[in-house]
N, C-alpha and C. Protein backbone atom coordinates (compact mmCIF):
# COMPACT_ATOMS: atom_id res chain seq x y z
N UNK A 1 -9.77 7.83 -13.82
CA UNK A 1 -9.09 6.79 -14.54
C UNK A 1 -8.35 5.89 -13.55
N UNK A 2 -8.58 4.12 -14.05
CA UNK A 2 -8.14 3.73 -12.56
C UNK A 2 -6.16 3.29 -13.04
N UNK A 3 -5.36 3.52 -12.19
CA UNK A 3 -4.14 2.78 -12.23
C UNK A 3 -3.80 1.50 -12.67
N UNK A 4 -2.39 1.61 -13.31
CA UNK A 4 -2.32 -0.02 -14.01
C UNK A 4 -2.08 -0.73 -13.10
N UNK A 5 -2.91 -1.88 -13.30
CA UNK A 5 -2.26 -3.08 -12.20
C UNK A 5 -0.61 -3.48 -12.86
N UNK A 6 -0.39 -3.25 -13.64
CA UNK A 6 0.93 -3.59 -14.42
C UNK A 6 2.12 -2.73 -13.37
N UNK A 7 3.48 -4.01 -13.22
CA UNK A 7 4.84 -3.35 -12.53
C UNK A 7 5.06 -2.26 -13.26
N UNK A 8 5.60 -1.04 -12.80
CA UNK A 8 5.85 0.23 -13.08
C UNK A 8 6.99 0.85 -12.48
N UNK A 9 7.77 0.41 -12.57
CA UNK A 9 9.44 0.49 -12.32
C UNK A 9 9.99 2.08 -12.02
N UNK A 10 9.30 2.80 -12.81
CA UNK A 10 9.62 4.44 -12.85
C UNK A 10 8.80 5.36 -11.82
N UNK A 11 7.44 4.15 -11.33
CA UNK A 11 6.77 5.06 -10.62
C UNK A 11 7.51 5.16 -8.63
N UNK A 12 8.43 3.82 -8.81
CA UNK A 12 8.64 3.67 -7.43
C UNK A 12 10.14 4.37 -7.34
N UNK A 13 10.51 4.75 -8.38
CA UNK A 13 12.13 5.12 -8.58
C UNK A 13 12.08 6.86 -7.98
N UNK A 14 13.18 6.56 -6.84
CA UNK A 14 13.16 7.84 -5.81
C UNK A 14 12.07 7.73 -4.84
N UNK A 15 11.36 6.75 -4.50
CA UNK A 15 10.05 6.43 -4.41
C UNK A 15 10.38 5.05 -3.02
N UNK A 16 10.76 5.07 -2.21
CA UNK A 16 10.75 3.90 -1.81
C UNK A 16 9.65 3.19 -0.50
N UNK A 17 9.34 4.44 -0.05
CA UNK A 17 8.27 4.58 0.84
C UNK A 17 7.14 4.02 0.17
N UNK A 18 6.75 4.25 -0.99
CA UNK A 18 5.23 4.04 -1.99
C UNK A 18 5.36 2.72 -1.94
N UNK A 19 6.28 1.61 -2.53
CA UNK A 19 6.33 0.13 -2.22
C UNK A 19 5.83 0.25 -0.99
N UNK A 20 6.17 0.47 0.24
CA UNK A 20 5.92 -0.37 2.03
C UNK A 20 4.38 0.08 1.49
N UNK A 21 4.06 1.43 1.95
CA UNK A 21 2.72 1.82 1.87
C UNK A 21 1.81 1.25 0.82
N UNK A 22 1.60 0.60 -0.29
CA UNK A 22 1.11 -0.23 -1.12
C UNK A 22 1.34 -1.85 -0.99
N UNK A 23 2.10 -1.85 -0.46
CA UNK A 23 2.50 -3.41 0.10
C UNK A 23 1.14 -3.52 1.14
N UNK A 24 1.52 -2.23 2.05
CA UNK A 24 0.76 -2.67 3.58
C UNK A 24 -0.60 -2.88 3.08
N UNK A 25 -1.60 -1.63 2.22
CA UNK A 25 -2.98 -1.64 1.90
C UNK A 25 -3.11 -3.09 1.35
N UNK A 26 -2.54 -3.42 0.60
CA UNK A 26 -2.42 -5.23 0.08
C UNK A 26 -2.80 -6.18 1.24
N UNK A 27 -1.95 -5.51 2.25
CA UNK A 27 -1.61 -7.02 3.14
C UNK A 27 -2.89 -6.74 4.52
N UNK A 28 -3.50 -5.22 4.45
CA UNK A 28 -4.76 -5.03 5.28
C UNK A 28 -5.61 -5.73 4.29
N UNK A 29 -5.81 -5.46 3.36
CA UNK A 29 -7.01 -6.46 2.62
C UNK A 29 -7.14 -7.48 2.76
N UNK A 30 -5.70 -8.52 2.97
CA UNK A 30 -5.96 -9.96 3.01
C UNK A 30 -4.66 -10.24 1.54
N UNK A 31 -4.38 -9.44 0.76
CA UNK A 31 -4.16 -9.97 -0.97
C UNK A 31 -2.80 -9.92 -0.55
N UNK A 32 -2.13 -9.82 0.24
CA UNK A 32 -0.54 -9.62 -0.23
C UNK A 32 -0.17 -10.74 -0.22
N UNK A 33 0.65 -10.62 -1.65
CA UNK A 33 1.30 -12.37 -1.58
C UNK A 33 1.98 -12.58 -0.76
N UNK A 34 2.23 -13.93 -0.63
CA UNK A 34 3.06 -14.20 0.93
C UNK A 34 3.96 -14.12 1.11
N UNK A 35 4.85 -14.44 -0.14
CA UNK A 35 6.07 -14.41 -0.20
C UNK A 35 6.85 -13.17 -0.16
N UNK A 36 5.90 -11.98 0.00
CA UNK A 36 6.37 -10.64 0.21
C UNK A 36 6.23 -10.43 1.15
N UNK A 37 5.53 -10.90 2.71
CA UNK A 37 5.84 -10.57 3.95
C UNK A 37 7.02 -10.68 4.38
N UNK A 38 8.41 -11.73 4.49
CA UNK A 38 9.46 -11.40 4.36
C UNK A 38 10.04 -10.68 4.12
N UNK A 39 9.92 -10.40 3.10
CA UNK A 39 11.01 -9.34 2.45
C UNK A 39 10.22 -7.96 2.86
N UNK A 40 9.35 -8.05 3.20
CA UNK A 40 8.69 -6.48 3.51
C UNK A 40 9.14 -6.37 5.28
N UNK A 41 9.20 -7.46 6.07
CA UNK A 41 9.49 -7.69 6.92
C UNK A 41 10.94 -6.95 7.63
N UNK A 42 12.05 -7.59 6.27
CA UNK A 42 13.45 -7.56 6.43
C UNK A 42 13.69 -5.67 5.65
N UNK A 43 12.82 -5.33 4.65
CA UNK A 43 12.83 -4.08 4.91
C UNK A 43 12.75 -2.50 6.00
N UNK A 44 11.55 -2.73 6.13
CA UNK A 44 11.14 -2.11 7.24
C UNK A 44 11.77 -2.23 8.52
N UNK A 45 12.35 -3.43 9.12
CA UNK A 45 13.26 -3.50 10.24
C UNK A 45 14.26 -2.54 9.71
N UNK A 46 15.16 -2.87 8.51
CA UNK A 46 16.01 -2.29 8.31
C UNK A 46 16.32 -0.70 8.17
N UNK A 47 14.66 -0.16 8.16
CA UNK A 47 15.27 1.26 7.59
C UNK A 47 14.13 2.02 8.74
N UNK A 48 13.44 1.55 9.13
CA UNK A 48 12.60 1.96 10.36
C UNK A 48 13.23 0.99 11.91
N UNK A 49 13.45 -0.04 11.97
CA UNK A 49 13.79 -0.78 13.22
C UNK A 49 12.54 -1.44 13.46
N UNK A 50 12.32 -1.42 14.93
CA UNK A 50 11.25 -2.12 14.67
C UNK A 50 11.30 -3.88 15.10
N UNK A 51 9.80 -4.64 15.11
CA UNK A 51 9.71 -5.80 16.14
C UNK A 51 9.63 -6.50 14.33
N UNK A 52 9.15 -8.07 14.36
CA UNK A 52 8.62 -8.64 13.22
C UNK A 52 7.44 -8.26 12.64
N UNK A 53 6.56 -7.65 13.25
CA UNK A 53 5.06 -7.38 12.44
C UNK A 53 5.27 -5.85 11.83
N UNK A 54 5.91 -6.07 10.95
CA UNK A 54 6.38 -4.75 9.87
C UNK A 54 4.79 -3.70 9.61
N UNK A 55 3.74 -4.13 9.67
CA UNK A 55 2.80 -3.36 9.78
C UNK A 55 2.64 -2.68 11.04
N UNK A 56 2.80 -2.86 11.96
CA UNK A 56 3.24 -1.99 13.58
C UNK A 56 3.86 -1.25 13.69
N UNK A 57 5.35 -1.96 12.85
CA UNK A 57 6.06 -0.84 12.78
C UNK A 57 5.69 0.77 11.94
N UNK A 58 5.42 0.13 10.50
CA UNK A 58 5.00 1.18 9.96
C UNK A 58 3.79 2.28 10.32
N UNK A 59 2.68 1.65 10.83
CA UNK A 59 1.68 2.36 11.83
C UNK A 59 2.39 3.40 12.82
N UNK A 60 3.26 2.61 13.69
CA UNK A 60 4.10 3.70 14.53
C UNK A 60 4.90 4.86 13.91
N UNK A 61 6.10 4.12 12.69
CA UNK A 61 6.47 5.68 12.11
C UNK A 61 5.65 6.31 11.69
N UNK A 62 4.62 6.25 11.00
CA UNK A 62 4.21 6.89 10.22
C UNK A 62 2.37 7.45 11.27
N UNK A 63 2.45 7.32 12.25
CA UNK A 63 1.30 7.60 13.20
C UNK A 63 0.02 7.29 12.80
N UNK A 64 -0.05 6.07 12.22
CA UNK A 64 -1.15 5.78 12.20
C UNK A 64 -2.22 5.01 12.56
N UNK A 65 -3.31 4.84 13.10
CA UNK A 65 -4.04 4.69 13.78
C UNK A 65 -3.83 3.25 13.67
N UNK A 66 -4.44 2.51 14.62
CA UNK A 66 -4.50 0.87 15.02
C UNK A 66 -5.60 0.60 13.63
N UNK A 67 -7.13 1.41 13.62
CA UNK A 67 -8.07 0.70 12.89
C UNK A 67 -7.57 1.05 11.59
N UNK A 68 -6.37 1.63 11.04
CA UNK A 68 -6.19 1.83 9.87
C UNK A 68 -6.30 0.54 8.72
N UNK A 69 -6.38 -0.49 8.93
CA UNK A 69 -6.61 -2.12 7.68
C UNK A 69 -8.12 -1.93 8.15
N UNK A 70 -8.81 -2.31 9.21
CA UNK A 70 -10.45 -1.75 9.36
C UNK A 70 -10.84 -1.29 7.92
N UNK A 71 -10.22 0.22 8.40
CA UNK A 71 -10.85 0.97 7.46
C UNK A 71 -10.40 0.81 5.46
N UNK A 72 -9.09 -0.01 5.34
CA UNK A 72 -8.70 -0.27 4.38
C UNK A 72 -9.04 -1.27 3.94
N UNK A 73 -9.71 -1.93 4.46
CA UNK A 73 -10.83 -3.42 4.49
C UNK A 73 -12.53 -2.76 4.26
N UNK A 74 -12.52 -1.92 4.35
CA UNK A 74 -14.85 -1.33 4.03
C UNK A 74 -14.19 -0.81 2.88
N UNK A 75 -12.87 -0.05 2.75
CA UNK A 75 -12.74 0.65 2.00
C UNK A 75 -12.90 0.00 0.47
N UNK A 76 -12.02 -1.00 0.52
CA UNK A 76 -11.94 -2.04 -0.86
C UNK A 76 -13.49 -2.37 -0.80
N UNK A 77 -13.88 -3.46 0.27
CA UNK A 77 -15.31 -3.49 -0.08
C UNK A 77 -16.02 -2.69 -0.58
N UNK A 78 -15.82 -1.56 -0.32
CA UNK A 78 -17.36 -0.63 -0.96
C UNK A 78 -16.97 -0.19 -2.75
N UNK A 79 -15.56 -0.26 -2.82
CA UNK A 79 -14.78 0.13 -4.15
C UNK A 79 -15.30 -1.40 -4.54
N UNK A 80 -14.90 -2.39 -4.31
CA UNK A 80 -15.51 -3.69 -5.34
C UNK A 80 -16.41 -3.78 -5.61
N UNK A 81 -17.60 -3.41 -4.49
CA UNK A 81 -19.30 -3.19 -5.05
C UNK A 81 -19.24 -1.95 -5.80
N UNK A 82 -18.37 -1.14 -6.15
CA UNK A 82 -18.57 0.04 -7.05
C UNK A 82 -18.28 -0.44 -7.99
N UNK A 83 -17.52 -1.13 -8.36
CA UNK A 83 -16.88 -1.52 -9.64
C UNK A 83 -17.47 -2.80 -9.96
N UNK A 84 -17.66 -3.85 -9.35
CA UNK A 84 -19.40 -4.44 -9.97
C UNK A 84 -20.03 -3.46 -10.61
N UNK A 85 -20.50 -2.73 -10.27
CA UNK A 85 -22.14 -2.07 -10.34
C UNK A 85 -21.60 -1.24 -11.73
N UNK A 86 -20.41 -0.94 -11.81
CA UNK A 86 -19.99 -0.31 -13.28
C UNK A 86 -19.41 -1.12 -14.02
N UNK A 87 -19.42 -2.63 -13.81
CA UNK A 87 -19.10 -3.44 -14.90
C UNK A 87 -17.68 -3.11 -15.29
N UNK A 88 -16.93 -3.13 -13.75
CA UNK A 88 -15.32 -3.02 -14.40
C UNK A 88 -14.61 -3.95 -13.23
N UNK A 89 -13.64 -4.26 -13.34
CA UNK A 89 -12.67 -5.42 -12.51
C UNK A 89 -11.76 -4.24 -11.78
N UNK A 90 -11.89 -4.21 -10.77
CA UNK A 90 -10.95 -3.32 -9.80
C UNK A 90 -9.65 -4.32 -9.32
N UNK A 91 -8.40 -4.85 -9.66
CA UNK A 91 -7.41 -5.34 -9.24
C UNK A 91 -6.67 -4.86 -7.79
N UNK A 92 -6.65 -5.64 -6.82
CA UNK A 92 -6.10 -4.92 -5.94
C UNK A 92 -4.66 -4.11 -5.75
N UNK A 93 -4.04 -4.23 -6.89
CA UNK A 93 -2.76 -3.49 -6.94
C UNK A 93 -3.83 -2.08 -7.62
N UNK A 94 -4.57 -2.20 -8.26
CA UNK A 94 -5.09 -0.69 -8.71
C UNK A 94 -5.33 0.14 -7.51
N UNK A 95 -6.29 -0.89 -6.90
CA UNK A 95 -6.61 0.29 -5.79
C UNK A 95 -5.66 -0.03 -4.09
N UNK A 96 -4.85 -0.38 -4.26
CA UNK A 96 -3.94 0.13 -3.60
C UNK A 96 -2.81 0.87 -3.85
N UNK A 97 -2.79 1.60 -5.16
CA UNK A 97 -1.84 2.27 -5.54
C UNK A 97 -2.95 3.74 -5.30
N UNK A 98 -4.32 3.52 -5.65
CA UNK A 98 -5.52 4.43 -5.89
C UNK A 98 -5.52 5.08 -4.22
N UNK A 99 -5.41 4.40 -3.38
CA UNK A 99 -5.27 4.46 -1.72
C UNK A 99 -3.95 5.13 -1.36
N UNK A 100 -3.27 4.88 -1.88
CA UNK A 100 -1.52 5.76 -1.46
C UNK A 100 -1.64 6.54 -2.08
N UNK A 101 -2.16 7.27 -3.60
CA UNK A 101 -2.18 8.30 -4.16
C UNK A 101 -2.93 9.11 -3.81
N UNK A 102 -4.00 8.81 -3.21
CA UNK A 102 -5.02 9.61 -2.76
C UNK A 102 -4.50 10.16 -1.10
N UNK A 103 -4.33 9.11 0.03
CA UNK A 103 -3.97 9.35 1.16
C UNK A 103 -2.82 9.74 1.74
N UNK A 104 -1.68 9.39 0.93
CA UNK A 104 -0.23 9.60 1.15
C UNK A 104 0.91 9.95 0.29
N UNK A 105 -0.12 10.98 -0.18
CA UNK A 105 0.69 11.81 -1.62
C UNK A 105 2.11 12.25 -0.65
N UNK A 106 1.67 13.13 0.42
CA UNK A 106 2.91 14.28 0.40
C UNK A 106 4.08 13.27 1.59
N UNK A 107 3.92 12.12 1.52
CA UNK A 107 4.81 10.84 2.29
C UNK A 107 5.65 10.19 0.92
N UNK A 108 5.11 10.84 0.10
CA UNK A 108 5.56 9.44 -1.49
C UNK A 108 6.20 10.21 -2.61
N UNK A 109 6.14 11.54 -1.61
CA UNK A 109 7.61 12.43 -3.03
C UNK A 109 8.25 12.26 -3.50
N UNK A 110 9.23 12.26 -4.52
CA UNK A 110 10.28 11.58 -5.02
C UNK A 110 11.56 12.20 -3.75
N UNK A 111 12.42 11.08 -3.61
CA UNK A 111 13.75 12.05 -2.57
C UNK A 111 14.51 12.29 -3.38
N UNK A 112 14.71 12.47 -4.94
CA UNK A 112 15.40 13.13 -5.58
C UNK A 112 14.78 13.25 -7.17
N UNK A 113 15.44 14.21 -7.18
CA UNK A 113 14.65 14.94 -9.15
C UNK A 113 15.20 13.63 -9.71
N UNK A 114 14.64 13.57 -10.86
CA UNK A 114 14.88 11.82 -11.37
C UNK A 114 14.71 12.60 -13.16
């Protein structure tokens, strides 16, 4: 079942890591609105440190590889020709929430019982 593209207020609550990491898969695709590089910008300095390219930074805390948008770039591609071929609209907030749930479950715990 795919994720709502719809804001979901409860899913990010205790949750603050899941925003950057769904922001970033957005902004490897190409889709992140723009007006959220700023503010994703002025985040990530703030709670990681860090230069202006808030995706570097986050790669570094979180150790992940340079080709990581590469691979988050075939990845959407091959999911959009899947979802053609089944006659359904894949939104990129779906499957970048579909990409953090799957890859970075035990990074996206809640930090407190809610």
């Amino acid at each position: 079942m795919l994720p709502t593209p719809n804001a979901e207020p409860d899913r990010y609550r205790g949750r603050p890591l899941l925003i950057v990491l769904e922001n970033y898969v957005l902004a490897a695709i190409g889709l992140l609105p723009k007006d959220a590089d700023q503010r994703l910008t002025q985040l990530v300095k703030s709670v990681f440190g860090g230069e202006d390219d808030w995706k570097k930074t986050v790669r570094q805390q979180l150790q992940l590889g340079d080709a990581i948008d590469d691979s988050f770039r075939e990845l959407w591609d091959r999911n959009q020709t899947i979802a053609r071929q089944n006659g359904i609209e894949l939104h990129p907030i779906q499957f970048a929430k579909m990409v953090v749930d799957t890859n970075f479950a035990e990074l996206i715990e809640p930090t407190s019982k809610q």
